[in-house]
PDB file of N, CA and C in Angstrom:
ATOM      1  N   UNK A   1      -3.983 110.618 177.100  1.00  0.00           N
ATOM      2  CA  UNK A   1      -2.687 109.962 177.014  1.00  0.00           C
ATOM      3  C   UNK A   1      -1.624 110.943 177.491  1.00  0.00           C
ATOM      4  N   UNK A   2      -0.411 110.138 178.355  1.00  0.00           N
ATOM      5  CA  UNK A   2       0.404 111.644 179.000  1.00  0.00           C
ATOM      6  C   UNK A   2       1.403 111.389 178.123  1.00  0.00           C
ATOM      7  N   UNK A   3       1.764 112.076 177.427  1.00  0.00           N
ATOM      8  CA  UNK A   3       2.894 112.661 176.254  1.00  0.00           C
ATOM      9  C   UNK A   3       4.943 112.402 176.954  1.00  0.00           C
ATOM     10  N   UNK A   4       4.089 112.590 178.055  1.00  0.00           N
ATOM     11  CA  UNK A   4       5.680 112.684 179.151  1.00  0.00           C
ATOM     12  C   UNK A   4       6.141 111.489 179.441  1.00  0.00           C
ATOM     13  N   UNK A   5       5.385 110.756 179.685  1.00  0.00           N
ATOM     14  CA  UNK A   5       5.756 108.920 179.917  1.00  0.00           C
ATOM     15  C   UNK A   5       6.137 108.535 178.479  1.00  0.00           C
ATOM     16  N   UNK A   6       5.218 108.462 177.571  1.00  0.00           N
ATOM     17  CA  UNK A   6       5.862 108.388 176.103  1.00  0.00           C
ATOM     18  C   UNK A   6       7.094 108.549 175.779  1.00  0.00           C
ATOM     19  N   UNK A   7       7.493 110.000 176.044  1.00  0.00           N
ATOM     20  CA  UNK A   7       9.141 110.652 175.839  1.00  0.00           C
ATOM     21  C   UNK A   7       9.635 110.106 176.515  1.00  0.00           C
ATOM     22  N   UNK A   8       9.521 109.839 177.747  1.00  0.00           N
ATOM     23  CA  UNK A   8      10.385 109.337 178.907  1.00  0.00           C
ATOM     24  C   UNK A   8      10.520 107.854 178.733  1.00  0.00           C
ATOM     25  N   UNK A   9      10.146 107.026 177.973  1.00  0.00           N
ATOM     26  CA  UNK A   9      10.093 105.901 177.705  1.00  0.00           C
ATOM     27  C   UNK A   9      10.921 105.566 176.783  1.00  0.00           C
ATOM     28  N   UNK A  10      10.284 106.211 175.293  1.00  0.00           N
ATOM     29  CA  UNK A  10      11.302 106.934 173.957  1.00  0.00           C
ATOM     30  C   UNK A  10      13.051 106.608 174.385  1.00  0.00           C
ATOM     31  N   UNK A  11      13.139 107.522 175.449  1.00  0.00           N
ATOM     32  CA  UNK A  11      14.417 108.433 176.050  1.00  0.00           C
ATOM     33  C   UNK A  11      15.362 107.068 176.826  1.00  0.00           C
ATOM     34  N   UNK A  12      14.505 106.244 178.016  1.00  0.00           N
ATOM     35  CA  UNK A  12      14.811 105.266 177.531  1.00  0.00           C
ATOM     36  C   UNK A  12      15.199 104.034 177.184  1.00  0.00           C
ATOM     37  N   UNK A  13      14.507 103.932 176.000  1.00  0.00           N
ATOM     38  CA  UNK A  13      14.845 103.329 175.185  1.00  0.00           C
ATOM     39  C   UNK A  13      16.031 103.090 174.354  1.00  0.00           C
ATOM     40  N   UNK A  14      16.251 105.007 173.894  1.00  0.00           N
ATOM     41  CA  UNK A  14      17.065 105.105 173.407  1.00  0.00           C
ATOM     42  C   UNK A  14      18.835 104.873 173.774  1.00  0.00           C
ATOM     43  N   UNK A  15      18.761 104.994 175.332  1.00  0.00           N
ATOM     44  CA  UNK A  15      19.774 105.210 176.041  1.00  0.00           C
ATOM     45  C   UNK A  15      20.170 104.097 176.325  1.00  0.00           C
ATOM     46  N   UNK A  16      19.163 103.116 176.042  1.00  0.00           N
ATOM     47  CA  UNK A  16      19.978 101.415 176.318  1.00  0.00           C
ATOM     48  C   UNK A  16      20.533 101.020 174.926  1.00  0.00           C
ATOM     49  N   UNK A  17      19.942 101.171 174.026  1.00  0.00           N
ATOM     50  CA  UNK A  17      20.211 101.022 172.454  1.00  0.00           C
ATOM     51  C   UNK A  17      21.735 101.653 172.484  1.00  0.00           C
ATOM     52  N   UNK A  18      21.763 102.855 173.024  1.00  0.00           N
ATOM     53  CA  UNK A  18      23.346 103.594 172.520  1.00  0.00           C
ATOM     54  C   UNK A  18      24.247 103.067 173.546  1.00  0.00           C
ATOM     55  N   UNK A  19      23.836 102.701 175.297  1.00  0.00           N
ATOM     56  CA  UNK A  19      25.242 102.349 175.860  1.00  0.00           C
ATOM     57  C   UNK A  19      25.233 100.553 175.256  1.00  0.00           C
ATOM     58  N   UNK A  20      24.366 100.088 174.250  1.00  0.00           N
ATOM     59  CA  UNK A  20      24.534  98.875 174.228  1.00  0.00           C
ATOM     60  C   UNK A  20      25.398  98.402 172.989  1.00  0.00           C
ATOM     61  N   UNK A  21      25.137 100.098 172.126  1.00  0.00           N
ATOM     62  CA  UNK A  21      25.846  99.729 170.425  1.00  0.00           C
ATOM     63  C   UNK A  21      26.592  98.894 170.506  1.00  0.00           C
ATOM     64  N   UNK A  22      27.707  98.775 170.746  1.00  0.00           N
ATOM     65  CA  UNK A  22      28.885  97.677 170.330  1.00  0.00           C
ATOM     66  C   UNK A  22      28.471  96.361 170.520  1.00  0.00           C
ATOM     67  N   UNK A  23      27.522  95.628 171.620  1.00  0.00           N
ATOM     68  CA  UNK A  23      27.208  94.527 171.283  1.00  0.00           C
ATOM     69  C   UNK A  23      26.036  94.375 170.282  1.00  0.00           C
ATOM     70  N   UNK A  24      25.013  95.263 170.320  1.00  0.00           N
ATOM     71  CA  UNK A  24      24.345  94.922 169.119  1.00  0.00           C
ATOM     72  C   UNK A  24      24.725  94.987 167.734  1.00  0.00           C
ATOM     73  N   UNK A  25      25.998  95.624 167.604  1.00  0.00           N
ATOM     74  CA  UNK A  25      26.450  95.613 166.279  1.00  0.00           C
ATOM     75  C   UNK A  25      27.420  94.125 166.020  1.00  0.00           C
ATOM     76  N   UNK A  26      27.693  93.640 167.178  1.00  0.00           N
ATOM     77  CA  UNK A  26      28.864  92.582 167.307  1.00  0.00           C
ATOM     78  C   UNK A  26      27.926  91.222 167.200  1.00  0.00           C
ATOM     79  N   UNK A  27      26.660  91.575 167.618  1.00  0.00           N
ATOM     80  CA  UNK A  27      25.273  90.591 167.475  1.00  0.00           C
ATOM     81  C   UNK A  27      24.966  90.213 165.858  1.00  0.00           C
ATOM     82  N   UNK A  28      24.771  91.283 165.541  1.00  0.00           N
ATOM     83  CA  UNK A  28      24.214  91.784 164.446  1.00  0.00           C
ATOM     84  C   UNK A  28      25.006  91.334 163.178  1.00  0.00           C
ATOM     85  N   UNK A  29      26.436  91.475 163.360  1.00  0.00           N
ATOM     86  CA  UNK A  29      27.477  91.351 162.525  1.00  0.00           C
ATOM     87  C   UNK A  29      27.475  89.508 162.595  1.00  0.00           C
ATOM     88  N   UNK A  30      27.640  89.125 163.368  1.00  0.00           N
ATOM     89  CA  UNK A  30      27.326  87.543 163.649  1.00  0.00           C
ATOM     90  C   UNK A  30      26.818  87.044 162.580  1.00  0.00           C
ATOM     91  N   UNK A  31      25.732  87.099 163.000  1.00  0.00           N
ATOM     92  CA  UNK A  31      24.372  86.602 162.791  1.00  0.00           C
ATOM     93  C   UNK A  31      24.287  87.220 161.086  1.00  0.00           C
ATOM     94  N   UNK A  32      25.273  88.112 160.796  1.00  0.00           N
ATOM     95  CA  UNK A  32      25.028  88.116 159.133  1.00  0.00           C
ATOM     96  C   UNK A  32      25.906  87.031 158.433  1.00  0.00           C
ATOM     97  N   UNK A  33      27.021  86.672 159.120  1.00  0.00           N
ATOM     98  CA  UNK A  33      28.128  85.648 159.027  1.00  0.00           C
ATOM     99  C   UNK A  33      27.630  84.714 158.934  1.00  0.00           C
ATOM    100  N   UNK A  34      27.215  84.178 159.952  1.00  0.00           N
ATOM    101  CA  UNK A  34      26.290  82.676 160.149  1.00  0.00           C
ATOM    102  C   UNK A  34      25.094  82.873 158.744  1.00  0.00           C
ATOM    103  N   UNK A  35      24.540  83.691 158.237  1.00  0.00           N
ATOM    104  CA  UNK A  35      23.312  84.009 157.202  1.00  0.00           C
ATOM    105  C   UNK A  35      24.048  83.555 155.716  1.00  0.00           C
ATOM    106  N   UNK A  36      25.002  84.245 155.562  1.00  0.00           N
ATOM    107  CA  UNK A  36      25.992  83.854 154.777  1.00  0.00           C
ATOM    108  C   UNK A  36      26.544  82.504 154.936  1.00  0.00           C
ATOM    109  N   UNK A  37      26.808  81.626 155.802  1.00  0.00           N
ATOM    110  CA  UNK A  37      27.697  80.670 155.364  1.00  0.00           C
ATOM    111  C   UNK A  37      26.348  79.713 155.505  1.00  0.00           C
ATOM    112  N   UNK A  38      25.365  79.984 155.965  1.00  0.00           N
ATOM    113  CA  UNK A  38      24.076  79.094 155.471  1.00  0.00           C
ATOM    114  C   UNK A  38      23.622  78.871 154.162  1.00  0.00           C
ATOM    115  N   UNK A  39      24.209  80.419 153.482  1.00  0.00           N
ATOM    116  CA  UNK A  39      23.365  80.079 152.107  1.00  0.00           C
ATOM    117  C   UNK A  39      24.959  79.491 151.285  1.00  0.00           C
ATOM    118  N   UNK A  40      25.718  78.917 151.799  1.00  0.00           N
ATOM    119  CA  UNK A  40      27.100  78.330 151.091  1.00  0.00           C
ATOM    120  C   UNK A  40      26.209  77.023 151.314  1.00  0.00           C
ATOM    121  N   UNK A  41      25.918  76.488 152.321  1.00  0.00           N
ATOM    122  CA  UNK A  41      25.728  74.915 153.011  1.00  0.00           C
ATOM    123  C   UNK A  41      25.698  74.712 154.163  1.00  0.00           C
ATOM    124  N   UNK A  42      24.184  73.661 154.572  1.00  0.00           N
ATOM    125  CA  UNK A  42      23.466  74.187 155.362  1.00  0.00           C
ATOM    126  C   UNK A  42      24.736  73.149 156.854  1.00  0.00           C
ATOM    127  N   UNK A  43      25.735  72.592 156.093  1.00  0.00           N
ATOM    128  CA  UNK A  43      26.445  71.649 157.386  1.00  0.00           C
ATOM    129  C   UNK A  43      27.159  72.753 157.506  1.00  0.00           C
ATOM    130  N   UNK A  44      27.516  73.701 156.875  1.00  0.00           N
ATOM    131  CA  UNK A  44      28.787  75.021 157.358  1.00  0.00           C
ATOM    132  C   UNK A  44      27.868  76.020 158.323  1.00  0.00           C
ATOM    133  N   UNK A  45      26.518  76.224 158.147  1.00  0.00           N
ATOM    134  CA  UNK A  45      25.595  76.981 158.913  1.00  0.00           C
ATOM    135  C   UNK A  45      25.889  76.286 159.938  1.00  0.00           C
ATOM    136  N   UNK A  46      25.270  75.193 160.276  1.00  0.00           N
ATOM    137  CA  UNK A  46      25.148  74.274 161.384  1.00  0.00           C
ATOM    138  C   UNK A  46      26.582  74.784 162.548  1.00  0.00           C
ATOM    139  N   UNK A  47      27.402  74.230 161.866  1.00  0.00           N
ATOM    140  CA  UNK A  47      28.649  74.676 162.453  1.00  0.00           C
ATOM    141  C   UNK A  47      29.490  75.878 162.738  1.00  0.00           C
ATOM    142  N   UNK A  48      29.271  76.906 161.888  1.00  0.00           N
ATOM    143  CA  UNK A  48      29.019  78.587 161.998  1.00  0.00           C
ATOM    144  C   UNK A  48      28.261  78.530 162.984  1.00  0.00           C
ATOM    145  N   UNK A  49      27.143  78.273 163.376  1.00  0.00           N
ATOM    146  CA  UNK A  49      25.831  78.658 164.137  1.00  0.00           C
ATOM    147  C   UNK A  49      26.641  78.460 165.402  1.00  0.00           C
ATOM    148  N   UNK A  50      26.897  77.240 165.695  1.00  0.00           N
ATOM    149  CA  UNK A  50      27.771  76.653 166.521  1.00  0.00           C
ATOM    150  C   UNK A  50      28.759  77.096 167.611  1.00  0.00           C
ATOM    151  N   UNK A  51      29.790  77.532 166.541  1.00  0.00           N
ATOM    152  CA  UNK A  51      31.004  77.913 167.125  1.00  0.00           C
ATOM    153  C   UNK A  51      30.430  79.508 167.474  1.00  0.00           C
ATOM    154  N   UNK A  52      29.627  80.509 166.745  1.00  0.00           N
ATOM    155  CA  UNK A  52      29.010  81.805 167.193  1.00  0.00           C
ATOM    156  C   UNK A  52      28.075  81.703 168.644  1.00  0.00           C
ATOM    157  N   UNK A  53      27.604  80.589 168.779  1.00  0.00           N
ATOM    158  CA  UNK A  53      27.257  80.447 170.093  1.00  0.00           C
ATOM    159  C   UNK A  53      28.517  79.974 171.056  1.00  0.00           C
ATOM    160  N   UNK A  54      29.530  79.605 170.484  1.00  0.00           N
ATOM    161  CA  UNK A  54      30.078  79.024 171.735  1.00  0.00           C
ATOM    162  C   UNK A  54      31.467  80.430 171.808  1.00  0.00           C
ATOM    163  N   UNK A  55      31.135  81.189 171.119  1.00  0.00           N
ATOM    164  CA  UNK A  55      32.100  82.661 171.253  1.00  0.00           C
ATOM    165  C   UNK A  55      31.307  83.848 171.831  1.00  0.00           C
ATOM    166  N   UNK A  56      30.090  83.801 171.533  1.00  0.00           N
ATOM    167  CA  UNK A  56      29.197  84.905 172.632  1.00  0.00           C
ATOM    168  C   UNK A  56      29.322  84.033 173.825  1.00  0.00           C
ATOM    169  N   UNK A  57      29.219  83.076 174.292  1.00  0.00           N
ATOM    170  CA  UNK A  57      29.064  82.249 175.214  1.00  0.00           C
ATOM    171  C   UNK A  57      30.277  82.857 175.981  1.00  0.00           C
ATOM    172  N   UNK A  58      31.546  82.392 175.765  1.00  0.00           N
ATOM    173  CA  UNK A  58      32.730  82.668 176.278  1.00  0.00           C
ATOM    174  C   UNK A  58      32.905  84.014 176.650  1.00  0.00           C
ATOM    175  N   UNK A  59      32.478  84.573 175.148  1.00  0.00           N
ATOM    176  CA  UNK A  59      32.498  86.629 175.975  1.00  0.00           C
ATOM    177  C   UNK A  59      31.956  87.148 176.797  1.00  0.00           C
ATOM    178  N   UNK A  60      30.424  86.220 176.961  1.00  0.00           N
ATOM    179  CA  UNK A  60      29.511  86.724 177.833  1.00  0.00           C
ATOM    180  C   UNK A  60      29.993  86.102 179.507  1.00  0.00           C
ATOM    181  N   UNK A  61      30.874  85.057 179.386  1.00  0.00           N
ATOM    182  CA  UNK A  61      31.124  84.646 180.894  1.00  0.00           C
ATOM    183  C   UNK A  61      32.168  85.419 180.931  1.00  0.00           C
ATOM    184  N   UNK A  62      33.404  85.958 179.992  1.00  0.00           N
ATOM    185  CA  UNK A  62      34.148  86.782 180.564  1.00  0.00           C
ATOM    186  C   UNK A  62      34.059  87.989 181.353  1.00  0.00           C
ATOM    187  N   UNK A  63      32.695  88.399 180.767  1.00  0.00           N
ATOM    188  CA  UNK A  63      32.124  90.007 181.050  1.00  0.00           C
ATOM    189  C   UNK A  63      31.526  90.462 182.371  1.00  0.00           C
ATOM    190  N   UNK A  64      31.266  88.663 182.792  1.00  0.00           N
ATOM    191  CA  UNK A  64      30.457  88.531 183.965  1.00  0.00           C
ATOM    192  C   UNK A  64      31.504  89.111 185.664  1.00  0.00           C
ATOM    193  N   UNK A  65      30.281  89.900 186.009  1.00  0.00           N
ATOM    194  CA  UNK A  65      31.231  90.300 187.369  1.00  0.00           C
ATOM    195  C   UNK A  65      31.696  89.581 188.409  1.00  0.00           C
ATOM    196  N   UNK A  66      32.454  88.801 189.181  1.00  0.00           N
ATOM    197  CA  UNK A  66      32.254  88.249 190.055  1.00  0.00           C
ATOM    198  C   UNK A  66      31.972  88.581 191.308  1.00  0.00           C
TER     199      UNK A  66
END
């Protein structure tokens, strides 16, 4: 097994994880929101779920290059 592809893989890995932090934390943070207003009621999930897709949606076409 070559030890160097491993690290170099590891490495990255790691380097997409860190230039990506802010959306995976902005993901992450979501998706605990939406978890929460599911366990209030599952028509406020529904609609949480909802509107969190239709706000990554919007950020993600803003972000887009033309």
């Amino acid at each position: 097994m070559n030890i160097g592809k491993l690290t170099d893989g590891l490495k990255a890995i790691g380097l997409f994880l860190l230039s990506n932090l802010i959306a995976i934390l902005f993901l992450i943070g979501l998706a605990l929101i939406v978890y929460a207003v599911f366990l209030v009621s599952l028509v406020f999930g529904l609609v949480a779920a909802g509107i969190a897709l239709i706000l990554v949606s919007l950020i993600m076409n803003s972000e887009k290059p033309s």
